[in-house]
Structure formats: structure tokens, C-alpha cells
Protein backbone atom coordinates (compact mmCIF):
# COMPACT_ATOMS: atom_id res chain seq x y z
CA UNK A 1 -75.23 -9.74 -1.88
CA UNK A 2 -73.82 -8.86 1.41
CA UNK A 3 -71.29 -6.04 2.48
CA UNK A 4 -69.12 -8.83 2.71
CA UNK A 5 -69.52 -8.91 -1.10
CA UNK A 6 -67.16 -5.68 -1.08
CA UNK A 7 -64.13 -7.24 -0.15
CA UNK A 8 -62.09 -8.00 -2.63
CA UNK A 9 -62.03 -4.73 -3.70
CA UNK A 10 -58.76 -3.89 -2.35
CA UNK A 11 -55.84 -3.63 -4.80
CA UNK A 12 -54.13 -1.04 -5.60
CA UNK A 13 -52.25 1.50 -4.87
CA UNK A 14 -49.57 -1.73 -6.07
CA UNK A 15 -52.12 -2.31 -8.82
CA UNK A 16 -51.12 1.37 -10.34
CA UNK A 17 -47.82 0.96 -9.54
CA UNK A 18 -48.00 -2.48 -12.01
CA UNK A 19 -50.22 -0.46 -14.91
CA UNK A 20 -47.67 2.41 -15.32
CA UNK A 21 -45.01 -0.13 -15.49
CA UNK A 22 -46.53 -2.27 -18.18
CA UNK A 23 -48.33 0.06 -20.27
CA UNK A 24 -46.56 3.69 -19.31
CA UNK A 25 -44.20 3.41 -22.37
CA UNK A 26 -46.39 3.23 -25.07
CA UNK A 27 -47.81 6.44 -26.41
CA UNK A 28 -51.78 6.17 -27.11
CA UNK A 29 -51.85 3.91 -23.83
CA UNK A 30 -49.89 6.71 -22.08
CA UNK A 31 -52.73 9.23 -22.56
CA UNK A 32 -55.23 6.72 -21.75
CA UNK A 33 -53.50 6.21 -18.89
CA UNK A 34 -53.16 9.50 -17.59
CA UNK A 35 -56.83 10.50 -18.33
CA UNK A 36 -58.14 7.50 -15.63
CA UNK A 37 -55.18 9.06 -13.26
CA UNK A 38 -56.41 12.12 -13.26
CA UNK A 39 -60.22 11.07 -13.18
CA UNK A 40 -59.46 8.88 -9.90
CA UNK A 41 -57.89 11.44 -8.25
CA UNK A 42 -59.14 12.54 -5.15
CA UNK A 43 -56.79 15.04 -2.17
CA UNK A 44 -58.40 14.36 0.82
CA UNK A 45 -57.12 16.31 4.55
CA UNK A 46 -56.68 14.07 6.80
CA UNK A 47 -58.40 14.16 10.60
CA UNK A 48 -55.45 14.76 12.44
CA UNK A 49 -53.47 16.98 9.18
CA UNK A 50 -50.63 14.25 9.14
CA UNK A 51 -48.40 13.38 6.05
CA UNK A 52 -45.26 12.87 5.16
CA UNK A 53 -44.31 15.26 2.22
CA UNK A 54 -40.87 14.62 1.93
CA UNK A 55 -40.70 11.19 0.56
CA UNK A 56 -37.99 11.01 -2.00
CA UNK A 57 -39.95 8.67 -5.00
CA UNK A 58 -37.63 10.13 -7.22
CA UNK A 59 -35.14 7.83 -5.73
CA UNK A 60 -36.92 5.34 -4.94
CA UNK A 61 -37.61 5.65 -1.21
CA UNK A 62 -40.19 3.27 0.08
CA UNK A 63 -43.48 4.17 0.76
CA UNK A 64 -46.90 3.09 2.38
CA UNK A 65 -50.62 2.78 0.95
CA UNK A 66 -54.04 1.94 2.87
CA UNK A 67 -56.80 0.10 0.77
CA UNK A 68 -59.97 0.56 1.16
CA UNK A 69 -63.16 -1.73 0.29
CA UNK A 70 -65.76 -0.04 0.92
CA UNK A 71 -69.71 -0.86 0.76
CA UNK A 72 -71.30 2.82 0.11
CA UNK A 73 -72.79 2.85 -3.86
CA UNK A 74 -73.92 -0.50 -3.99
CA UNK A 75 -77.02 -2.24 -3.40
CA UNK A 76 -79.12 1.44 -3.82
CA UNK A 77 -77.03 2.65 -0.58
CA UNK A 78 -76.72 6.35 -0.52
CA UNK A 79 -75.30 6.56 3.82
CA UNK A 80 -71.12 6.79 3.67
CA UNK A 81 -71.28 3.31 4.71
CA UNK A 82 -67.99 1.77 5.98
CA UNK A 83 -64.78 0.18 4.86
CA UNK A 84 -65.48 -3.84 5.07
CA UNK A 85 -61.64 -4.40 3.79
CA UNK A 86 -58.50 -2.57 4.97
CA UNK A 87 -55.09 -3.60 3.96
CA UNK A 88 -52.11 -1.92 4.43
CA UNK A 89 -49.33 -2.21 0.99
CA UNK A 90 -46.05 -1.06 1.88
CA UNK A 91 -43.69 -0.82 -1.47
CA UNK A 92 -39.72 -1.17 -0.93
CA UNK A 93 -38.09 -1.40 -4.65
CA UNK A 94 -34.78 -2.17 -3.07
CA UNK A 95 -36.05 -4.96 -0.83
CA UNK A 96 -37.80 -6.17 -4.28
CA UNK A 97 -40.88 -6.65 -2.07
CA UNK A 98 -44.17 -5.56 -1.49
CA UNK A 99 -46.10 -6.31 1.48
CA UNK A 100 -49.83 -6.69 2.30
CA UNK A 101 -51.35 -6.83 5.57
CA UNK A 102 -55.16 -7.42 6.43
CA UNK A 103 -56.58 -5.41 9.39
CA UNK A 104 -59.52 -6.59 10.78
CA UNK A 105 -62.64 -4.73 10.17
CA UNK A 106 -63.72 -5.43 13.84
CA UNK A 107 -60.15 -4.36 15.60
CA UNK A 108 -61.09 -2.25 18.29
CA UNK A 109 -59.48 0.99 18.66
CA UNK A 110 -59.13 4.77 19.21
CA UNK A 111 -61.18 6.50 16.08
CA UNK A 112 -58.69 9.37 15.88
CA UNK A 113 -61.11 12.55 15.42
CA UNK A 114 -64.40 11.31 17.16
CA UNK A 115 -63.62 10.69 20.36
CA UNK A 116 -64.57 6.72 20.43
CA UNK A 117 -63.36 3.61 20.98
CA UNK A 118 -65.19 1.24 18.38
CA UNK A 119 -64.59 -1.14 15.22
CA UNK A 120 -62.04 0.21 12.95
CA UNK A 121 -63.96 -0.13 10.04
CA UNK A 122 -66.56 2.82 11.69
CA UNK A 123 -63.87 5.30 11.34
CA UNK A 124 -64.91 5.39 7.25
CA UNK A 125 -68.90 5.88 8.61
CA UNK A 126 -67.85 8.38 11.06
CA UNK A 127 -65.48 10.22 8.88
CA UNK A 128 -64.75 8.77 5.56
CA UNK A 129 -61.13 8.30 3.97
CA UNK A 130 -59.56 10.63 5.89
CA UNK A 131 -60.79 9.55 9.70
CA UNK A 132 -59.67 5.84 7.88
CA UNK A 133 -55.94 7.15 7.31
CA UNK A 134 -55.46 8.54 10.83
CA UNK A 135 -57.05 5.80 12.48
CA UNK A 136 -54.62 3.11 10.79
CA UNK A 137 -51.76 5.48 11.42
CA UNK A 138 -52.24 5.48 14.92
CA UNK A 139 -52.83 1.96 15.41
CA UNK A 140 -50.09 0.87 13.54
CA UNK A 141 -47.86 3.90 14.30
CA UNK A 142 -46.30 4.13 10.71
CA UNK A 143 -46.90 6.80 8.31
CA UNK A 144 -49.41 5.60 5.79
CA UNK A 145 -48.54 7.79 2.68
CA UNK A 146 -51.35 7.65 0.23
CA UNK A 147 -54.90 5.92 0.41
CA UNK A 148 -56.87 3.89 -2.82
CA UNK A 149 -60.20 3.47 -2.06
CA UNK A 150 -62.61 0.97 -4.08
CA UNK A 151 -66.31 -0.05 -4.22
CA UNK A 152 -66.88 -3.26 -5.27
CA UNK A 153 -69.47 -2.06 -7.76
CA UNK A 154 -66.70 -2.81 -10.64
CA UNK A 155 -64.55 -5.53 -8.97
CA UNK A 156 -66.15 -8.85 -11.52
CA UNK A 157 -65.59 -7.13 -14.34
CA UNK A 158 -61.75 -6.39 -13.42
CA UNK A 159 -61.17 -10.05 -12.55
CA UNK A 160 -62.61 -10.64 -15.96
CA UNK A 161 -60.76 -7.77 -17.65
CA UNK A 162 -57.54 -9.25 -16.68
CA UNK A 163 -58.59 -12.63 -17.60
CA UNK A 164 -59.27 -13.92 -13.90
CA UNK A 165 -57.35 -15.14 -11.23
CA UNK A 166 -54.80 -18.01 -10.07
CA UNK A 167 -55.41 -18.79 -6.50
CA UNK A 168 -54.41 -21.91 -4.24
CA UNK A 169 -57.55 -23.26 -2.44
CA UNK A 170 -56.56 -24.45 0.84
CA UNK A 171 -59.74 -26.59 1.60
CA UNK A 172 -63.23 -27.75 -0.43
CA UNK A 173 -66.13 -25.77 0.28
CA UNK A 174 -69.10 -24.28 -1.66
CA UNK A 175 -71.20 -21.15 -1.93
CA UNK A 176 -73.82 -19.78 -3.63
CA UNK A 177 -73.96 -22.70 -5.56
CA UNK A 178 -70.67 -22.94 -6.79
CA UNK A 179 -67.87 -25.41 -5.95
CA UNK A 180 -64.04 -24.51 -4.97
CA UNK A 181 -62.00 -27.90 -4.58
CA UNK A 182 -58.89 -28.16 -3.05
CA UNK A 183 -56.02 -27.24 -4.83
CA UNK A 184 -55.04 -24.40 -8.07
CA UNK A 185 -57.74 -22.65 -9.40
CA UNK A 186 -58.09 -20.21 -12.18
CA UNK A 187 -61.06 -18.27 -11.41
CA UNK A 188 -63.27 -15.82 -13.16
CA UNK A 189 -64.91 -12.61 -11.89
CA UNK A 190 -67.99 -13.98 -10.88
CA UNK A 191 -65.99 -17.50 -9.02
CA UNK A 192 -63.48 -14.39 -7.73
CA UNK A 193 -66.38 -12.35 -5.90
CA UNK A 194 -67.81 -15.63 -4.20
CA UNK A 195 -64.14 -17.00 -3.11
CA UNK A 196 -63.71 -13.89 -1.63
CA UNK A 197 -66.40 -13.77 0.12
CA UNK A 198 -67.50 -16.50 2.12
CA UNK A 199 -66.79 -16.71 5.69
CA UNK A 200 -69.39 -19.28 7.85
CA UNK A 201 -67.86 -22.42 6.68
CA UNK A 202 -63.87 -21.34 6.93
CA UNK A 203 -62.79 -22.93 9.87
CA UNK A 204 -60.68 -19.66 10.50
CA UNK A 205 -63.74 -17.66 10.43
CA UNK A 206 -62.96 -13.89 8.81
CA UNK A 207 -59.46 -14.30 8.71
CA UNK A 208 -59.43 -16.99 6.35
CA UNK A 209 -61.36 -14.96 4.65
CA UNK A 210 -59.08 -11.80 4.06
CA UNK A 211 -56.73 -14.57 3.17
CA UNK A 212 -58.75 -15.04 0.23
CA UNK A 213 -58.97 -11.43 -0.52
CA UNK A 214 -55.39 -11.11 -0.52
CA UNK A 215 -55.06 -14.37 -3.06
CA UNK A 216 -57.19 -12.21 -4.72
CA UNK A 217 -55.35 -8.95 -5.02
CA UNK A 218 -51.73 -11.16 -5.38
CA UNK A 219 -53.88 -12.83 -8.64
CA UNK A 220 -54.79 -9.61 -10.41
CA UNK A 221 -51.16 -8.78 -9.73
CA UNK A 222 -50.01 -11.59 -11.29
CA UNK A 223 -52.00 -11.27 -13.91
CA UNK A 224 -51.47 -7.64 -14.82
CA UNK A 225 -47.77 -8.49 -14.72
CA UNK A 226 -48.39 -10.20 -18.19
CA UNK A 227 -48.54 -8.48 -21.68
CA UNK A 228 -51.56 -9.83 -22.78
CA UNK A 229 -53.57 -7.76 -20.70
CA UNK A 230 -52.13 -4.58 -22.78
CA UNK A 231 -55.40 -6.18 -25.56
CA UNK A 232 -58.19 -5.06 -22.81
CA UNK A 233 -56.40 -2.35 -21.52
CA UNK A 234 -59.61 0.20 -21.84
CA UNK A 235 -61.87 -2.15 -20.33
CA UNK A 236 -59.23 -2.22 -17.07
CA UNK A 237 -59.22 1.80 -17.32
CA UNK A 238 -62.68 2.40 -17.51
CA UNK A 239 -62.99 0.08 -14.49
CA UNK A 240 -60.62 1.42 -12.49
CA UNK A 241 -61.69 4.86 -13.19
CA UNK A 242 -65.17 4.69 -12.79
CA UNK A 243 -65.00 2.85 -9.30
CA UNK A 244 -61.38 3.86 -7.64
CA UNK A 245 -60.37 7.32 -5.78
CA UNK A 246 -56.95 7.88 -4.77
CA UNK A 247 -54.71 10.80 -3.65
CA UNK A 248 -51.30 9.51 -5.73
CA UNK A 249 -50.88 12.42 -8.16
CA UNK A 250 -50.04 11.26 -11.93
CA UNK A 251 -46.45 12.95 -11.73
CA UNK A 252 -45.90 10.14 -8.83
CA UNK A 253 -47.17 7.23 -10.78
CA UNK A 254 -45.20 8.55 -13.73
CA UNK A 255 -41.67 8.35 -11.70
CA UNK A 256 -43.27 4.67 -10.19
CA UNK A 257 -42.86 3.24 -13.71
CA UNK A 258 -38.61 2.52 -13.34
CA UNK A 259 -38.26 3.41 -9.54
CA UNK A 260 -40.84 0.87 -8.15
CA UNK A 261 -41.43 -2.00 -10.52
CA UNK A 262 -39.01 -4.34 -8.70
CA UNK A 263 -41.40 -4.15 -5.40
CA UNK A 264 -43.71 -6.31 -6.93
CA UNK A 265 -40.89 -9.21 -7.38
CA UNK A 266 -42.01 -10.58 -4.02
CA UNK A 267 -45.67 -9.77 -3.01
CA UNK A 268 -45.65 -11.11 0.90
CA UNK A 269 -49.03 -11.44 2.86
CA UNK A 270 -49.78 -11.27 6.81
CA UNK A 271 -52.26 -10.41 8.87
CA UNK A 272 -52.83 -8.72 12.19
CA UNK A 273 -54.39 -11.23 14.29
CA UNK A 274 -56.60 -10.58 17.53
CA UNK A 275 -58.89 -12.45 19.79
CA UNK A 276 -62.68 -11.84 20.01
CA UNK A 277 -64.49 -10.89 22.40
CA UNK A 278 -68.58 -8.86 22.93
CA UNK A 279 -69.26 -5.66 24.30
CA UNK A 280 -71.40 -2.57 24.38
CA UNK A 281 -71.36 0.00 21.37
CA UNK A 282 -71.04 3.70 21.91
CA UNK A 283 -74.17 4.07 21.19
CA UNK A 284 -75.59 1.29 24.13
CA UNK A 285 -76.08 -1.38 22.00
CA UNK A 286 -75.57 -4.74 23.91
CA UNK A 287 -73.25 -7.77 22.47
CA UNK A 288 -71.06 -6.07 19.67
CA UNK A 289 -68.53 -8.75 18.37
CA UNK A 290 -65.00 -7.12 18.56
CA UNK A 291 -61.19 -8.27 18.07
CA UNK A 292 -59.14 -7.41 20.48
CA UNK A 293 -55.01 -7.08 19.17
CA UNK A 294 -52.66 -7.73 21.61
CA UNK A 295 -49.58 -5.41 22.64
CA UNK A 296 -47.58 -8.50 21.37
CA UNK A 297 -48.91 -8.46 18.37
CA UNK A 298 -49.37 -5.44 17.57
CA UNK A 299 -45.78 -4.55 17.81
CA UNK A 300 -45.25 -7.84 15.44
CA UNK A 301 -46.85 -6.28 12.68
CA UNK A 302 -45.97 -2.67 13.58
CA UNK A 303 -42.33 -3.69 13.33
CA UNK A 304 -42.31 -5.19 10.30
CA UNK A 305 -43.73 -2.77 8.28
CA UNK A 306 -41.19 -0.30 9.96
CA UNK A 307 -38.78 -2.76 8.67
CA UNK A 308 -40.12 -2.53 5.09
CA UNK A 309 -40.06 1.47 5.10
CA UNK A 310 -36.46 2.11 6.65
């Protein structure tokens, strides 16, 4: 299993927001609930000491959440290793719309607190979640409110918790021994974590890849939308708890159960695109593959997730 393996890890910063609205209202749940909150909850202070404190939940006020995949605890790694998936989820409840966009784990950009230019995804091995968070923030120049970071150590068992995955397979291919034909499939944890992560035979290389991660995350969505996950509900919990850390405090969740459940209405998908090209490391290693985003771009993507937290 490669780091590539780790990707499909991302969900959820929406994911809690779709938990506390399912299950928040019953009262044994509620407690369960709250005990895997509060167990997943990690403050962090960020490199550069920016947030945005006075965001009115309460009220609804739209907000913004990085996702991290990342490839430290797995495969008897004990280094910080780095963040193979990064998606931005910004949450509007009055737009009825959530919106996910893939970064690319080779952009190349300032690392905000090292003093580097390099592959985004070095900011988590240089600094961890909070060199991550100000990184993104200034390459996207948005406030990213919160963070949830995942390994994948956990991510098969929550496809299978909530009963796997619908995704729409945009061409044949096969990995690892396994088939994926062309058209709907309803996928288990184990089909989930290969979908996700093959890459060599897409003909859009790694992005068509994070578009299979985000089919992923937009599946367990789905999924956890319906009541009949409420009879594995501990299984979920002690998955999510066990492999998840995240700095949105329990009162927060608790006011996301009315405020924010109409964000996940419309779940949209996009990705910041950039070109490749090879280059020297900072440390002198020769013919590093980067992704270079242009202004153009950037500002596409930039401006729309303005758009989304206005």
C-alpha cells in the first residue's frame, strides 16, 4: 500500500456537520456523540497566529474547513509524514451548498513559516497541521476556519460502516486485481480504497484521481444522509474517533445541527488545476515533479470560494 493509499481520507469537517444533524437529537446517541467530539479534539496555533474568531455560527454565517489525508501512522511510520490529500469544504447554509475543492499535493508555493518554496503537501512534514492551515490560507487568500485531519488507517472500515459508497465511474479500468466498469457503482470499503487510489492508468493523471476521492467523500455523504446508518452508529464513532483530530469545539457542532444542515443540499466539486513542470528541491535534489497554478487560475478558484463565504 502506497501513500497514495491515504487519500480518501478526507471528509469531514461536512461529515460532522451531517452526524450531529442525523443523530444529535436522540439522547443515548447524543452522549455518544459528544464523547468522540471531545476525544477528536485537537487546538492547534497556527504558524502565522491567524483566525477568524468572530464567526457568527449561531446565525448561521458561512464558514471554511481544510482536510487533511495524511500518511504518518500507517505502514509502521513513526516521521510526521505529509498530507497526500488536501481539500478545502466551504459550508454556506443559505446558499444550501457545500463546496469541495482538491489542491494538488505537488502545487508549488510559499511554505508560510519555513522560509521555502516547495510542494504544498511538505508544509504538514515541515510543520504539521498548523504550517498546513497557513500555507492554504495564503495560497488561496481566504480564511480557512477550522482543520479535520485523517489517517487512512480507519478509512475501509468507515466506507463499510456506512454501508459503502455510490460513485459514477467515468471510464473501465482495473487495479489490484479488481475491476471498475463504466458506469454506477456501489462500492465497499475495500473497492472504495482502490478507486481512490489509482492514478497510472487515468488518462488525467492525479487529478482524475482526487476526482475519485471527492466521489468518495460526496458518497459517505450521501450515505450518512440516510437513517439507516443510525443501526452502526458506534462502529462510525469509534472510527472517527480513533483516527480523526479536529479543532471544531462540541458547542460548535452542537449549534451545526439546525444552522448548517441545509449546506449539504448541494455538495459541488472543483479543483485547482496547474501545469507540471521539474525542478530542484530545497534540499538540491535534481528533477522534482511540481504543478505550477497559474495567476488565472488561481484567482478562479480563490474567487469562488470568496463567493461561497460572503
Amino acid at each position: 500500500m502506497s501513500m497514495v493509499k491515504r487519500i480518501f481520507l478526507s471528509i469531514l469537517a461536512v461529515m460532522l456537520i451531517v452526524v450531529i444533524g442525523i443523530i444529535g437529537y436522540v439522547g443515548k446517541i447524543y452522549f455518544d456523540v459528544k464523547a468522540t467530539a471531545n476525544e477528536s479534539y485537537e487546538a492547534i496555533e497556527r504558524t502565522d497566529g491567524s483566525k477568524n474568531d468572530s464567526l457568527d455560527y449561531e446565525s448561521g454565517e458561512p464558514f471554511s474547513v481544510l482536510l487533511l489525508g495524511t500518511d504518518s501512522g500507517d505502514l509502521g511510520r513513526t516521521e510526521q509524514g505529509r498530507s497526500d490529500t488536501m481539500i478545502v469544504a466551504t459550508v454556506n447554509p443559505k446558499k444550501e451548498t457545500t463546496t469541495l475543492v482538491s489542491i494538488p499535493r505537488d502545487t508549488y508555493t510559499e511554505i508560510v513559516g519555513h522560509g521555502t518554496t516547495d510542494k504544498i503537501n511538505h508544509a504538514y512534514a515541515y510543520g504539521g497541521v498548523p504550517m498546513s492551515l497557513s500555507t492554504v490560507e495564503n495560497l488561496l487568500n481566504v480564511p480557512i476556519d477550522y482543520y479535520v485531519q485523517i489517517d487512512l488507517k480507519g478509512m475501509q472500515e468507515l466506507v463499510d460502516a456506512v454501508g459503502g459508497v455510490d460513485v459514477n465511474n467515468a471510464f473501465s479500468f482495473n487495479y489490484e486485481g479488481t475491476d471498475f466498469p463504466i458506469g454506477k457503482l456501489h462500492l465497499d470499503g475495500e473497492k472504495a480504497l482502490k478507486y481512490s487510489r489509482m492514478r497510472y492508468d487515468d488518462p488525467d493523471g492525479d487529478y482524475g484521481r482526487q476526482k475519485r476521492q471527492r466521489q468518495i467523500v460526496t458518497g459517505i455523504i450521501d450515505q450518512l444522509k440516510s437513517i439507516k446508518t443510525l443501526t452502526n452508529y458506534k462502529d462510525f464513532l469509534e472510527i472517527i474517533g480513533g483516527n480523526m483530530k479536529t479543532d471544531v469545539p462540541w458547542n460548535m457542532m452542537q449549534s451545526m445541527v439546525k444552522q448548517y444542515r441545509p449546506a449539504l443540499k448541494k455538495i459541488k466539486s472543483d479543483q485547482l488545476m496547474g501545469t507540471g513542470f521539474t525542478g530542484d528541491g530545497v534540499t538540491g535534489e535534481q528533477g522534482i515533479s511540481y504543478q505550477k497554478v497559474e495567476e488565472k487560475e488561481l484567482t478562479r478558484i480563490q474567487n469562488e470560494l470568496k463567493e461561497q463565504l460572503k
